[in-house]
PDB file of N, CA and C in Angstrom:
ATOM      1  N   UNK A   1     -53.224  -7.642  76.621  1.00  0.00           N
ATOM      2  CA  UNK A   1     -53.574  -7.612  75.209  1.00  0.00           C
ATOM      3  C   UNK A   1     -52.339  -7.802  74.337  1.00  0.00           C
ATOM      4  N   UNK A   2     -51.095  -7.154  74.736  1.00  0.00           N
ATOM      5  CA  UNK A   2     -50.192  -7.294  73.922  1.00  0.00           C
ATOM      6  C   UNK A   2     -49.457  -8.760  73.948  1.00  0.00           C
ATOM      7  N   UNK A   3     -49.438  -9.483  74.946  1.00  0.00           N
ATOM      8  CA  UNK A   3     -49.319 -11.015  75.213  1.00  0.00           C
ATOM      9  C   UNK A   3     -50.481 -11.599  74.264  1.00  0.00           C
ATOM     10  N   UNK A   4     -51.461 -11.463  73.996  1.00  0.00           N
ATOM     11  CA  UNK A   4     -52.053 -12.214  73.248  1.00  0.00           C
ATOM     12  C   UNK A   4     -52.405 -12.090  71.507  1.00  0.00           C
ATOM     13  N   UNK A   5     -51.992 -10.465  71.523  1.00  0.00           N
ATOM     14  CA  UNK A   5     -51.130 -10.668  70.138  1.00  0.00           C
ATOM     15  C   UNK A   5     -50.029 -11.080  69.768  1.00  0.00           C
ATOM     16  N   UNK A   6     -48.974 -11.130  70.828  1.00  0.00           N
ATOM     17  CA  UNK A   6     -47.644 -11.665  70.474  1.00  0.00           C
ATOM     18  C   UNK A   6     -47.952 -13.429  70.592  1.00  0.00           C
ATOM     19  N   UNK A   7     -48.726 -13.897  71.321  1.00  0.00           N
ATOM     20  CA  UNK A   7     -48.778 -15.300  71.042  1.00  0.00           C
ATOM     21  C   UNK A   7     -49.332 -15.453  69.685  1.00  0.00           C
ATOM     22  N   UNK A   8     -50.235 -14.682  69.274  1.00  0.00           N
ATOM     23  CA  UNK A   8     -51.405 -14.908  67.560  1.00  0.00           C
ATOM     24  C   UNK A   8     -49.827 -15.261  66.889  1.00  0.00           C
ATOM     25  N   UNK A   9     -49.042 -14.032  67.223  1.00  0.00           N
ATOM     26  CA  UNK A   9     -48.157 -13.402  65.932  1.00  0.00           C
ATOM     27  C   UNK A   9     -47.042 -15.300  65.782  1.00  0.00           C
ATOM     28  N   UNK A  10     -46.539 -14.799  67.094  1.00  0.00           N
ATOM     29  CA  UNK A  10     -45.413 -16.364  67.214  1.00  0.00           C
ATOM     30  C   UNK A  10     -46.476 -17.544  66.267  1.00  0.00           C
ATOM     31  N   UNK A  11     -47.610 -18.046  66.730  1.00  0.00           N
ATOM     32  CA  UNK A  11     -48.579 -19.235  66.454  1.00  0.00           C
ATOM     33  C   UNK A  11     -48.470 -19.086  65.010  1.00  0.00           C
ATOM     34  N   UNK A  12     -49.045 -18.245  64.403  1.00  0.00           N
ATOM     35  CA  UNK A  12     -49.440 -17.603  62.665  1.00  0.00           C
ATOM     36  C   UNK A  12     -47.829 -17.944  61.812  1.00  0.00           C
ATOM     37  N   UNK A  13     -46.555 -17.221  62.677  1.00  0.00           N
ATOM     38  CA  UNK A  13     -45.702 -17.444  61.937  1.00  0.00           C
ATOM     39  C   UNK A  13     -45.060 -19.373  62.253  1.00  0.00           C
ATOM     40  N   UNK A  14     -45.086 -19.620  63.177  1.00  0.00           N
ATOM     41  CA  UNK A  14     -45.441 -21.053  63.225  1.00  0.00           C
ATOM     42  C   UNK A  14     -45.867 -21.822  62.067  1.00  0.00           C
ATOM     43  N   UNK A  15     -47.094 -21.538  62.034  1.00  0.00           N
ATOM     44  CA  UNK A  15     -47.947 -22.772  61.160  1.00  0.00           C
ATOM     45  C   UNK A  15     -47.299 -22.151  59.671  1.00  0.00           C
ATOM     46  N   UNK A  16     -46.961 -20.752  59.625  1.00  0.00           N
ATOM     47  CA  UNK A  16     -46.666 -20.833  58.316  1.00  0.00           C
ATOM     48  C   UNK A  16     -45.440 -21.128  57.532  1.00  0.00           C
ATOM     49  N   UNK A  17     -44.502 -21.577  58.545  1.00  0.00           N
ATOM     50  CA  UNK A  17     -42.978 -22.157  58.534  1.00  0.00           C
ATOM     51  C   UNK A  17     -43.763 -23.399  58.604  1.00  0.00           C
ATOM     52  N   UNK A  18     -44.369 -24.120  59.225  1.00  0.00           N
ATOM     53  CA  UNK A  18     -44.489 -25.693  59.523  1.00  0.00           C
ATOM     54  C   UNK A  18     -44.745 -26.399  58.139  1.00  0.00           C
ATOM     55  N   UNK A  19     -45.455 -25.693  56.998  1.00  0.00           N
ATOM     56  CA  UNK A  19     -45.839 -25.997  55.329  1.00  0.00           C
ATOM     57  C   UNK A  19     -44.632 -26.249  55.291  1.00  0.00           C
ATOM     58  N   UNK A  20     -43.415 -25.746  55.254  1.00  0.00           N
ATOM     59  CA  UNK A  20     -42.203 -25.987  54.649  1.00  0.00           C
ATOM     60  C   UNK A  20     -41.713 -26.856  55.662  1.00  0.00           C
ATOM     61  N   UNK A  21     -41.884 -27.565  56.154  1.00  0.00           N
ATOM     62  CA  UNK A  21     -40.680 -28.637  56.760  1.00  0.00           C
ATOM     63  C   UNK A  21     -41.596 -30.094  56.479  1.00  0.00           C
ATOM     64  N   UNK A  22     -41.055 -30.928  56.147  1.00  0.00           N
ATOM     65  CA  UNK A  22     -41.721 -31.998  56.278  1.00  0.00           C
ATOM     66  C   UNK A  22     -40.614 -33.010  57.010  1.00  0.00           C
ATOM     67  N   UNK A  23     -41.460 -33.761  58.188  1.00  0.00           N
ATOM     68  CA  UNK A  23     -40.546 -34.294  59.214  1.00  0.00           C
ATOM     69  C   UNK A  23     -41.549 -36.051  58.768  1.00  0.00           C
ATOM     70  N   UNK A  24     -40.285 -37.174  58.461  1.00  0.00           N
ATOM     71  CA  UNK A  24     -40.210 -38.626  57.620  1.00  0.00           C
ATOM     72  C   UNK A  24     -40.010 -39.221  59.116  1.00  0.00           C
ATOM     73  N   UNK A  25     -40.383 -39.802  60.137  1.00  0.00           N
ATOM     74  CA  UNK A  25     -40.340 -40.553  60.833  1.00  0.00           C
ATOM     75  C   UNK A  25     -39.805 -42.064  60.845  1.00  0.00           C
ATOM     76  N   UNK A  26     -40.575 -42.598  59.793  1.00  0.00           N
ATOM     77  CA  UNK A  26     -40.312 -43.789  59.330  1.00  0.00           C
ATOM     78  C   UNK A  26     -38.526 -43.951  58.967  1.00  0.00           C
ATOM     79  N   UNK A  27     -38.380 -42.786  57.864  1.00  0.00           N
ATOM     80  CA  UNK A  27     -37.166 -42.726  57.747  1.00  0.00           C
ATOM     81  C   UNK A  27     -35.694 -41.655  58.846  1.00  0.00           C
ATOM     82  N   UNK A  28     -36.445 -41.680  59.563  1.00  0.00           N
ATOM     83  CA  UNK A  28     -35.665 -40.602  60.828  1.00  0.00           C
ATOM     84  C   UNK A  28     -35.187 -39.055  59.971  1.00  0.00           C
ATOM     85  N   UNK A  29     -35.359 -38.501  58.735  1.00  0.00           N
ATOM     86  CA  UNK A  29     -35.012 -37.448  58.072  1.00  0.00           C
ATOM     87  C   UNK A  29     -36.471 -36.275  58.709  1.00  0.00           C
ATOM     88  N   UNK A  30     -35.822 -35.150  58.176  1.00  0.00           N
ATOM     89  CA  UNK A  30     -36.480 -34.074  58.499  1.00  0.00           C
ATOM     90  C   UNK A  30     -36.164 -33.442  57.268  1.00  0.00           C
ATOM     91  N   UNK A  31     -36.849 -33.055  56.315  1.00  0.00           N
ATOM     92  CA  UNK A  31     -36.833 -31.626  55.585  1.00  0.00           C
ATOM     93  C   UNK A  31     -36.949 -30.504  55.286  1.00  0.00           C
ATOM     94  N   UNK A  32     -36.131 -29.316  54.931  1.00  0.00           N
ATOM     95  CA  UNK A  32     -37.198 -28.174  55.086  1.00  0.00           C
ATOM     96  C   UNK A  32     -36.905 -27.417  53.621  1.00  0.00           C
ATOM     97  N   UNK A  33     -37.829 -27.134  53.338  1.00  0.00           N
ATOM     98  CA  UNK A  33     -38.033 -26.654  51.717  1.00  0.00           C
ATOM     99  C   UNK A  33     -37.593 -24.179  51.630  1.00  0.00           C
ATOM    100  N   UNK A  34     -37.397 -24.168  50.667  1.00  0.00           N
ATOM    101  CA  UNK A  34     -37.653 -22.880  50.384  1.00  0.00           C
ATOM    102  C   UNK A  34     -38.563 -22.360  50.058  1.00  0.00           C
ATOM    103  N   UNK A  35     -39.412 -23.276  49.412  1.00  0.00           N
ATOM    104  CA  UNK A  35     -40.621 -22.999  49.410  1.00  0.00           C
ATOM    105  C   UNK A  35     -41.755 -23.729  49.892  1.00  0.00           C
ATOM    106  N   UNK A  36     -43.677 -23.080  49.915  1.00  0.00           N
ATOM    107  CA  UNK A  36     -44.341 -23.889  50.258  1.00  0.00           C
ATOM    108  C   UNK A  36     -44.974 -25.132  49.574  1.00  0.00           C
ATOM    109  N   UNK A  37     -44.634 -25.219  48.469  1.00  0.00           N
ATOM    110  CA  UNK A  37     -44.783 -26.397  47.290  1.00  0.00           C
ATOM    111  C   UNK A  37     -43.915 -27.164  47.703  1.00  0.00           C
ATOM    112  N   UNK A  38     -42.959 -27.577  48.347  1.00  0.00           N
ATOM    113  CA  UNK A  38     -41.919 -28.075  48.618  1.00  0.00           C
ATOM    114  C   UNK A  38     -41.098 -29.100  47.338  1.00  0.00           C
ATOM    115  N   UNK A  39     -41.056 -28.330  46.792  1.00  0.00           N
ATOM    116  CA  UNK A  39     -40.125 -28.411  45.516  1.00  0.00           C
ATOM    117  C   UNK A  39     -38.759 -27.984  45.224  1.00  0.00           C
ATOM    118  N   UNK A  40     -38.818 -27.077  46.181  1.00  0.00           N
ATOM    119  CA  UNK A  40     -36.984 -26.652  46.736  1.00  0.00           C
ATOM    120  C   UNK A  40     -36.606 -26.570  47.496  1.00  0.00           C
ATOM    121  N   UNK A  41     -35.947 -27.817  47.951  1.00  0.00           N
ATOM    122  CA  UNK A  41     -35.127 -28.348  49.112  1.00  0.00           C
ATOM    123  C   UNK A  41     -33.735 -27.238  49.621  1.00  0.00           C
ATOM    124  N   UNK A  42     -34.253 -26.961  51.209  1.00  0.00           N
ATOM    125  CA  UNK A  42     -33.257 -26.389  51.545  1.00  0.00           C
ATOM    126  C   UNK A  42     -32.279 -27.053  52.748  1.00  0.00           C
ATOM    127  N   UNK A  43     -32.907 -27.836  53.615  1.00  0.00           N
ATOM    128  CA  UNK A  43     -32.322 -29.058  54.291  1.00  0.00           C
ATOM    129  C   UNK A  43     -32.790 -29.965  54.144  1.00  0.00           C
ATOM    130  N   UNK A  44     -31.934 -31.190  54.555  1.00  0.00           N
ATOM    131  CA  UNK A  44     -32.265 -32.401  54.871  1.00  0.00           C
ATOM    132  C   UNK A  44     -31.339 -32.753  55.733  1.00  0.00           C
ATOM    133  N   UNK A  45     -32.083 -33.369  57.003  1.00  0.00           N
ATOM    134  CA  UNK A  45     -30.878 -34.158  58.140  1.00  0.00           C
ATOM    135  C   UNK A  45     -31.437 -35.351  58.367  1.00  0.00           C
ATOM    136  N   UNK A  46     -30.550 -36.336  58.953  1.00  0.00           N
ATOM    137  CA  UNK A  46     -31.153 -36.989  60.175  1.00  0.00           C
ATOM    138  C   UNK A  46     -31.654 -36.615  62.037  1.00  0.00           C
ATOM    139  N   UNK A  47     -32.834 -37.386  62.042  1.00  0.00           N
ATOM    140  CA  UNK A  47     -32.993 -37.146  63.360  1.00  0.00           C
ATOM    141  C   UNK A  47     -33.265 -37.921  63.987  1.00  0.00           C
ATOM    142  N   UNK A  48     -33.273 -38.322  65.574  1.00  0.00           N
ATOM    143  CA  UNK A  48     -33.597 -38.731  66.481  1.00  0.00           C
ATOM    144  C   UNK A  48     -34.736 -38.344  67.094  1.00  0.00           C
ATOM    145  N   UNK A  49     -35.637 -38.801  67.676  1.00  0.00           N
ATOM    146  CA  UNK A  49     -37.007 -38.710  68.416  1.00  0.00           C
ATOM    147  C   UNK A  49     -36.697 -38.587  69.786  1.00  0.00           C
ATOM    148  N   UNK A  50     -36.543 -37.462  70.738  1.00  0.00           N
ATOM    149  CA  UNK A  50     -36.383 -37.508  72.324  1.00  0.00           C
ATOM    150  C   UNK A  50     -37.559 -36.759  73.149  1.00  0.00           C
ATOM    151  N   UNK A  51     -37.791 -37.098  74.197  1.00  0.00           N
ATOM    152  CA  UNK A  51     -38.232 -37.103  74.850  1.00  0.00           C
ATOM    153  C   UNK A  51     -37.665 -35.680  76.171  1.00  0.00           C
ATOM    154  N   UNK A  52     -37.835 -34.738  76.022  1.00  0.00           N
ATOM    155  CA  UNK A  52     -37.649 -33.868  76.589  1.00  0.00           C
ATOM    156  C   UNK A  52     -38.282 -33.621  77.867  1.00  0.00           C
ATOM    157  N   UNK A  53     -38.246 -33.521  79.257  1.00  0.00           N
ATOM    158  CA  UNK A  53     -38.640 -32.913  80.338  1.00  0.00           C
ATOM    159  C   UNK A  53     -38.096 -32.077  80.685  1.00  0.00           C
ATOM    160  N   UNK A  54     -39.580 -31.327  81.361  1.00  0.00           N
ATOM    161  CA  UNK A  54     -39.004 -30.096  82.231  1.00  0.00           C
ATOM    162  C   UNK A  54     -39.502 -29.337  83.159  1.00  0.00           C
ATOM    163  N   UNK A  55     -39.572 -28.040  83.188  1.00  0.00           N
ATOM    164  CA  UNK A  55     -40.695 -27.110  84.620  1.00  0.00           C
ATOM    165  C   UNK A  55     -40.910 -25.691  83.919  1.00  0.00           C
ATOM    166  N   UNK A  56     -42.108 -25.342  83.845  1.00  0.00           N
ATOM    167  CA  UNK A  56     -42.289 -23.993  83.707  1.00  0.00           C
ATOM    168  C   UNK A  56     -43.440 -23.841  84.437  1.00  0.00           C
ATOM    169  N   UNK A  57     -43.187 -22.243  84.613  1.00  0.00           N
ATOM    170  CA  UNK A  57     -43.898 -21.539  85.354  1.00  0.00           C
ATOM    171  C   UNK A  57     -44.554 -22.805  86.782  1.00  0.00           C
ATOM    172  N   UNK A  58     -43.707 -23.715  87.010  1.00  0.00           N
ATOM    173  CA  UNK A  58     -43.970 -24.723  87.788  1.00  0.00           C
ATOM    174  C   UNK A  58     -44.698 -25.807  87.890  1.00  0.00           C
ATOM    175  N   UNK A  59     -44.660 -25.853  86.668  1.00  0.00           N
ATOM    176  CA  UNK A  59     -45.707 -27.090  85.991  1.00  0.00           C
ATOM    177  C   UNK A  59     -44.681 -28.342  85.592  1.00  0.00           C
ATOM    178  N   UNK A  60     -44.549 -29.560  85.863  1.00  0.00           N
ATOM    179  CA  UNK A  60     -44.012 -30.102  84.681  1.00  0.00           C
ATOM    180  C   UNK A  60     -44.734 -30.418  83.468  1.00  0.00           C
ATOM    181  N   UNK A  61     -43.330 -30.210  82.525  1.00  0.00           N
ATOM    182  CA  UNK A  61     -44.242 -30.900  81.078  1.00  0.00           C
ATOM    183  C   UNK A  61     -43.081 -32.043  80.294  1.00  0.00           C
ATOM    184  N   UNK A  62     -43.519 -32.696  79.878  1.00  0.00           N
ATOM    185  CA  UNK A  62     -42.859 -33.377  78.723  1.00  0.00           C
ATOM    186  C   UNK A  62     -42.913 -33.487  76.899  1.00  0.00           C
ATOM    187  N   UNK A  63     -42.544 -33.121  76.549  1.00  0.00           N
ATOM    188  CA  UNK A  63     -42.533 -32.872  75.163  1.00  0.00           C
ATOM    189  C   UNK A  63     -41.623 -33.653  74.221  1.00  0.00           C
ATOM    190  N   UNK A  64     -41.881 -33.767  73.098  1.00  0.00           N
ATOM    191  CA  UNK A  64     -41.091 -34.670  71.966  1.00  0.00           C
ATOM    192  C   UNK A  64     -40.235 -33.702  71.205  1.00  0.00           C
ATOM    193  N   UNK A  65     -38.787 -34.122  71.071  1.00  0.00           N
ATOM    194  CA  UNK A  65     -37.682 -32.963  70.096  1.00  0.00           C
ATOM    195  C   UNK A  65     -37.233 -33.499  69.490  1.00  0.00           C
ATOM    196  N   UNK A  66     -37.333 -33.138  68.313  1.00  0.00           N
ATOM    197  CA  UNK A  66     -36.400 -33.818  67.324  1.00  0.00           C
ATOM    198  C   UNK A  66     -34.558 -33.170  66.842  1.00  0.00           C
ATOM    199  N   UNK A  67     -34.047 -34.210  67.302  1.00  0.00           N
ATOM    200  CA  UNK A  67     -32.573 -33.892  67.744  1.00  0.00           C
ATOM    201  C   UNK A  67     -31.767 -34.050  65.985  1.00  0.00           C
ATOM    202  N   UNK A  68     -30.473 -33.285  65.744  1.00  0.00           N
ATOM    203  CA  UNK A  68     -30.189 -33.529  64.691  1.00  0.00           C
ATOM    204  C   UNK A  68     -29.153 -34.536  65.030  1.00  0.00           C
ATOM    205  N   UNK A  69     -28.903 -35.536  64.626  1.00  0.00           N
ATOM    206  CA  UNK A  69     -28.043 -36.703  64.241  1.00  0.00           C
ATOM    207  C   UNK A  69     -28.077 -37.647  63.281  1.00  0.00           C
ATOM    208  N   UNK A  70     -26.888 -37.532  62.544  1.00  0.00           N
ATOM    209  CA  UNK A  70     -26.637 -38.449  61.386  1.00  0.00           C
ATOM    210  C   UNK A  70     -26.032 -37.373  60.254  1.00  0.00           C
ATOM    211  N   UNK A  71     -26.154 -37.955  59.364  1.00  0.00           N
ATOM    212  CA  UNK A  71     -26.092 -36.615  57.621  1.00  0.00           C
ATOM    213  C   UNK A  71     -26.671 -35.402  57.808  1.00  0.00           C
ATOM    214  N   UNK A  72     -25.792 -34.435  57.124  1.00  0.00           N
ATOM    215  CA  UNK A  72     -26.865 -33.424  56.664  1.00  0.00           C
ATOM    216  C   UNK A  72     -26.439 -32.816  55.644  1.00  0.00           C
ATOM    217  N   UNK A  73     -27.178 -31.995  54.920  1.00  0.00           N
ATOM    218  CA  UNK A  73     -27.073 -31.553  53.894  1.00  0.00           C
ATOM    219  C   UNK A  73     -27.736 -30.004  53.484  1.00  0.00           C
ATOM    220  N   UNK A  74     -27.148 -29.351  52.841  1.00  0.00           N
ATOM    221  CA  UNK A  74     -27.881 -27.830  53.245  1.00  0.00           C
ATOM    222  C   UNK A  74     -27.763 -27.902  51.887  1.00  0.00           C
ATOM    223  N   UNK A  75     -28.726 -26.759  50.819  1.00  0.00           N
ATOM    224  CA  UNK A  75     -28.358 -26.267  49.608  1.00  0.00           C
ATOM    225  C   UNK A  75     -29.014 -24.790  49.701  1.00  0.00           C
ATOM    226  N   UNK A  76     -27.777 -24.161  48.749  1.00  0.00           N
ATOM    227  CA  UNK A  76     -28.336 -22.757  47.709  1.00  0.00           C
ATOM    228  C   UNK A  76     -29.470 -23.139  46.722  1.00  0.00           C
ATOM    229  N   UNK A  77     -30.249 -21.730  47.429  1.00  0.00           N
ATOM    230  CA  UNK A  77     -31.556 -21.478  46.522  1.00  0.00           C
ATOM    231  C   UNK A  77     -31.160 -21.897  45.085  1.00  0.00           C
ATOM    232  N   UNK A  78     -30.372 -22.351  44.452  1.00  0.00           N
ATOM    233  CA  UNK A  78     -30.319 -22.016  43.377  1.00  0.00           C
ATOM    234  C   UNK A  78     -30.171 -23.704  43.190  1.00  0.00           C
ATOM    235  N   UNK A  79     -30.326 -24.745  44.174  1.00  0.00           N
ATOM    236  CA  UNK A  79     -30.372 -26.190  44.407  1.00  0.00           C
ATOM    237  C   UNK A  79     -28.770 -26.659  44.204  1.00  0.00           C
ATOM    238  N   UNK A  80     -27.938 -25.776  43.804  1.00  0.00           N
ATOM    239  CA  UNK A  80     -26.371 -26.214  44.565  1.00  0.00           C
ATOM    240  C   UNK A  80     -26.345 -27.028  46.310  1.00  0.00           C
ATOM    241  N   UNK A  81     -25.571 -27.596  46.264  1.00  0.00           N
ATOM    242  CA  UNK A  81     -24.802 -28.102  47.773  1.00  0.00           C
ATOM    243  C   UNK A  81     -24.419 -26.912  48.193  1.00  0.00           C
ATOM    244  N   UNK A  82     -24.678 -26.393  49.543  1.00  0.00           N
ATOM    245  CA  UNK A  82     -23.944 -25.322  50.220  1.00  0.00           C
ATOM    246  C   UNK A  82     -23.437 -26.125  51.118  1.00  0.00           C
ATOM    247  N   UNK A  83     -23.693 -27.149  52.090  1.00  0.00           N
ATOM    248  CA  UNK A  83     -22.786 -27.898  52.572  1.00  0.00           C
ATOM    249  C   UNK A  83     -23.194 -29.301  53.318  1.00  0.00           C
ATOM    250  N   UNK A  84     -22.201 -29.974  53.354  1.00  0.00           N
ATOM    251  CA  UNK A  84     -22.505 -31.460  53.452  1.00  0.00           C
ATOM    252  C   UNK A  84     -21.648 -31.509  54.459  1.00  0.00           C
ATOM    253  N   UNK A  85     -22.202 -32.784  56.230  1.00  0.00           N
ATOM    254  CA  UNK A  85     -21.281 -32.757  57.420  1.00  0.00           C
ATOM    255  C   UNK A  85     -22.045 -33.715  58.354  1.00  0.00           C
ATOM    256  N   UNK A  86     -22.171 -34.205  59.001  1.00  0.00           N
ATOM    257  CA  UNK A  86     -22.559 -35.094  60.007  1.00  0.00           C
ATOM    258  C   UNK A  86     -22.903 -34.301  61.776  1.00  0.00           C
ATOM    259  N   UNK A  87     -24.288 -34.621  62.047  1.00  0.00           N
ATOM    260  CA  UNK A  87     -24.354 -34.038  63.609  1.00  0.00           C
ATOM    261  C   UNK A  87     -24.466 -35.151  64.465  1.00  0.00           C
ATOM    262  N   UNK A  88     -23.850 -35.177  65.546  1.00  0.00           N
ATOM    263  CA  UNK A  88     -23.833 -36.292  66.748  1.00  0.00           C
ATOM    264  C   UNK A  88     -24.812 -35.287  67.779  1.00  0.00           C
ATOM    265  N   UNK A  89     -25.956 -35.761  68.153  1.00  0.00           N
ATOM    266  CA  UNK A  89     -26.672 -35.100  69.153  1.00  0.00           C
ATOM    267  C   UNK A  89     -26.615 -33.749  68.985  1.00  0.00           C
ATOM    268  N   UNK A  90     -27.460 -32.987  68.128  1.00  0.00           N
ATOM    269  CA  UNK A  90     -27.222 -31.561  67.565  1.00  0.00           C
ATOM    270  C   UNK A  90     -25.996 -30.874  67.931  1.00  0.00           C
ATOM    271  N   UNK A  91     -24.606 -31.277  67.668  1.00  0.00           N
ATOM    272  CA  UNK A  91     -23.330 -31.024  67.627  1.00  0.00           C
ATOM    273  C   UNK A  91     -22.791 -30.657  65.950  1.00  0.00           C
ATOM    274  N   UNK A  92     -21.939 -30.401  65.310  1.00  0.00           N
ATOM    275  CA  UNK A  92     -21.155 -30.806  64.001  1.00  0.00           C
ATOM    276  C   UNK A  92     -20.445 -31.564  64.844  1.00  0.00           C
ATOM    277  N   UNK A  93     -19.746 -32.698  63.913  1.00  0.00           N
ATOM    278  CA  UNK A  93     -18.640 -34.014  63.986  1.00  0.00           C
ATOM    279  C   UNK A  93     -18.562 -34.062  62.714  1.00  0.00           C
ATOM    280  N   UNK A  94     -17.014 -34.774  62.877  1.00  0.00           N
ATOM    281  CA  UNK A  94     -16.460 -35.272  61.549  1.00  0.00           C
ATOM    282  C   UNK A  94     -15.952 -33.840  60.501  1.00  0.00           C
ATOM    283  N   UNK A  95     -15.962 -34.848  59.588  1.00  0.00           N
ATOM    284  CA  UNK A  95     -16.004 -33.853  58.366  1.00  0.00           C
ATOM    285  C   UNK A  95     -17.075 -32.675  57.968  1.00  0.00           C
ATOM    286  N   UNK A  96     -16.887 -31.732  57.242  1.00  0.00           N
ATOM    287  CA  UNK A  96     -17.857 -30.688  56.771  1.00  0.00           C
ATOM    288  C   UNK A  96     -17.156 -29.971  55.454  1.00  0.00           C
ATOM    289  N   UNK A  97     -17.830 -30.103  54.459  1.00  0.00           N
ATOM    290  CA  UNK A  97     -17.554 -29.124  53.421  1.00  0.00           C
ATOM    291  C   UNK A  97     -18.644 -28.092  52.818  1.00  0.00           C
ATOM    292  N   UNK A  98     -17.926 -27.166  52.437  1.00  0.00           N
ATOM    293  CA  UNK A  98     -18.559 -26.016  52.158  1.00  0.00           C
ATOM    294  C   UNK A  98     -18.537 -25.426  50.681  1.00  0.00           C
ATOM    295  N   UNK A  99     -19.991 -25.691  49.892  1.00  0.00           N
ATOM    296  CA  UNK A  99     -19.416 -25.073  48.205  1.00  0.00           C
ATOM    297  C   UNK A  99     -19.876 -23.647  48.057  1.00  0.00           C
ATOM    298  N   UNK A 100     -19.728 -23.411  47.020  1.00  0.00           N
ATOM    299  CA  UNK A 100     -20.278 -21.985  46.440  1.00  0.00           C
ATOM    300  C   UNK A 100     -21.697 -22.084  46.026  1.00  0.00           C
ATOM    301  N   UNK A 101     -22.138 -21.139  45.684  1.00  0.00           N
ATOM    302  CA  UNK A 101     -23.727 -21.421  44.951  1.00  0.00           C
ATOM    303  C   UNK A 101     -22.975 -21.798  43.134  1.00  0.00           C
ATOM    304  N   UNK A 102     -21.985 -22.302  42.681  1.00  0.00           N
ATOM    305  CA  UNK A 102     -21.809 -22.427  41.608  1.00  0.00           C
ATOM    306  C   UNK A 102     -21.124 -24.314  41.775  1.00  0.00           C
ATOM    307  N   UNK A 103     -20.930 -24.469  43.220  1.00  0.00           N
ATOM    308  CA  UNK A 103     -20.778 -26.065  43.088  1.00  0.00           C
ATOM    309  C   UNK A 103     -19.326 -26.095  43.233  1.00  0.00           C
ATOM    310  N   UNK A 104     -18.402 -24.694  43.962  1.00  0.00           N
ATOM    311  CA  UNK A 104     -16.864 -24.856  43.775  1.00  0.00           C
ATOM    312  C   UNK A 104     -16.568 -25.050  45.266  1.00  0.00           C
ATOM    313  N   UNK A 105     -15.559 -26.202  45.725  1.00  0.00           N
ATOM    314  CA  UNK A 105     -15.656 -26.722  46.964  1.00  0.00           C
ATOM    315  C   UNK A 105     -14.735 -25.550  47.931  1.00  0.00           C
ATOM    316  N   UNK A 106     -15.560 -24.354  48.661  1.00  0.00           N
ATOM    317  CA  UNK A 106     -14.680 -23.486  49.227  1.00  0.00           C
ATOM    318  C   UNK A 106     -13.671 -23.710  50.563  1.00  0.00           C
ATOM    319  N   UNK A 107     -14.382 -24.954  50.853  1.00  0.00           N
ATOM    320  CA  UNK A 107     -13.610 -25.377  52.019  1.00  0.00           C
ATOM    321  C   UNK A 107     -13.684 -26.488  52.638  1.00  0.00           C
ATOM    322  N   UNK A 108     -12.797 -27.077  54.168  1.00  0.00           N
ATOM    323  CA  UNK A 108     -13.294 -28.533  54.364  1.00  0.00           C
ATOM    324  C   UNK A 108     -13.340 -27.738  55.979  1.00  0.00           C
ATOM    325  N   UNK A 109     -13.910 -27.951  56.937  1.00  0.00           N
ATOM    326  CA  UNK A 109     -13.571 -28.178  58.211  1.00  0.00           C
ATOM    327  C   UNK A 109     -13.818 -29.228  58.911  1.00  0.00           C
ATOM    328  N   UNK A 110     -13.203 -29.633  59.859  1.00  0.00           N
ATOM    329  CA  UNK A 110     -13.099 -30.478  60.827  1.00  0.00           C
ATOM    330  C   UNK A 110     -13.811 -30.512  62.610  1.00  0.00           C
ATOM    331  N   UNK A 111     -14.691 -31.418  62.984  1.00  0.00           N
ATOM    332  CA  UNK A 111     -15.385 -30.735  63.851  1.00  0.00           C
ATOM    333  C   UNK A 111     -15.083 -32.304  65.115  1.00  0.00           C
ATOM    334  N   UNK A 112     -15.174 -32.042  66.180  1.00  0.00           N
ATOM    335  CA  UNK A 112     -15.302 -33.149  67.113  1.00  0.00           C
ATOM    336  C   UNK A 112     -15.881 -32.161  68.407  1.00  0.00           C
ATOM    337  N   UNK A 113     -16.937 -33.463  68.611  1.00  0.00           N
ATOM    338  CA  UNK A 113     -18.234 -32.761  69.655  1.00  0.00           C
ATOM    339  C   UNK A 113     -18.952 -31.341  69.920  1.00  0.00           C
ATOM    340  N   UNK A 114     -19.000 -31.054  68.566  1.00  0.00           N
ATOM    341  CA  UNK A 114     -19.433 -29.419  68.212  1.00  0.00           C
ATOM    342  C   UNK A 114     -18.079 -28.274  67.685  1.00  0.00           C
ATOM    343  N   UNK A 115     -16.937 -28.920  68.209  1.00  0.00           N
ATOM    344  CA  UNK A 115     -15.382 -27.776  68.453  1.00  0.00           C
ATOM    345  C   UNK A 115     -14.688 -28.431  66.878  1.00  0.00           C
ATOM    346  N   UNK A 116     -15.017 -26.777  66.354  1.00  0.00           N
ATOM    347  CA  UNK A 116     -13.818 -26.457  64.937  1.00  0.00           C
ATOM    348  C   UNK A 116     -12.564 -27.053  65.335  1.00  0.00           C
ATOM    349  N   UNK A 117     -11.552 -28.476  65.063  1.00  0.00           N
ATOM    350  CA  UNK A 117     -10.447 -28.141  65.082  1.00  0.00           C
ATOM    351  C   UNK A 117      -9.424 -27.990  64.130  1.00  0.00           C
ATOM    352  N   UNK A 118      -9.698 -27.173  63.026  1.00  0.00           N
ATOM    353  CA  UNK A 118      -8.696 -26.619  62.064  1.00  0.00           C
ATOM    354  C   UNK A 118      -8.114 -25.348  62.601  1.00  0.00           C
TER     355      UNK A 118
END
């Protein structure tokens, strides 16, 4: 019984996160809002479409993941930039900066194949 409330509970909070993301295929972006009107943007990335295999409980299955690569972009509730950076195969790369919720640039870091090197 308690397995099949904890699946309700996981499923329920599921679908009610899923209102807030809207995933653009056409355009490979993924969004996810702060709210369910989706009128306040809290990410936006690029993504890739993969193809995941695997084994549970000794079954195989295959499933579709959407990987982060390309731009991304995060903002404060308050629709400031909190930060702007690039993912190579859900890694950070490249550049990354970091603002305030007032738009003041607090920092830059530097990333190659997921690893901070500042």
């Amino acid at each position: 019984m308690k397995k099949l409330s904890l699946i309700f509970i996981l499923s329920f909070a599921f679908l009610c996160d899923a209102k807030s993301q809207v995933i653009d295929d056409e355009n490979g972006k993924t969004y996810y809002y702060f709210d369910n009107d989706k009128k306040q943007v809290k990410e936006i990335f690029h993504h890739l479409r993969q193809m995941k295999f695997g084994k549970r409980d000794g079954v195989d299955f295959d499933t579709i993941v959407y990987v982060k690569h390309g731009p991304y972009l995060k903002y404060h509730p308050n629709g400031q930039l909190e930060c702007s950076g690039y993912y190579h195969y859900e890694k950070p790369d490249s550049i990354w900066k970091r603002y305030s919720a007032q738009g003041q640039l607090l920092g830059i870091d530097r990333y190659v194949n997921g690893q901070k090197i500042n």
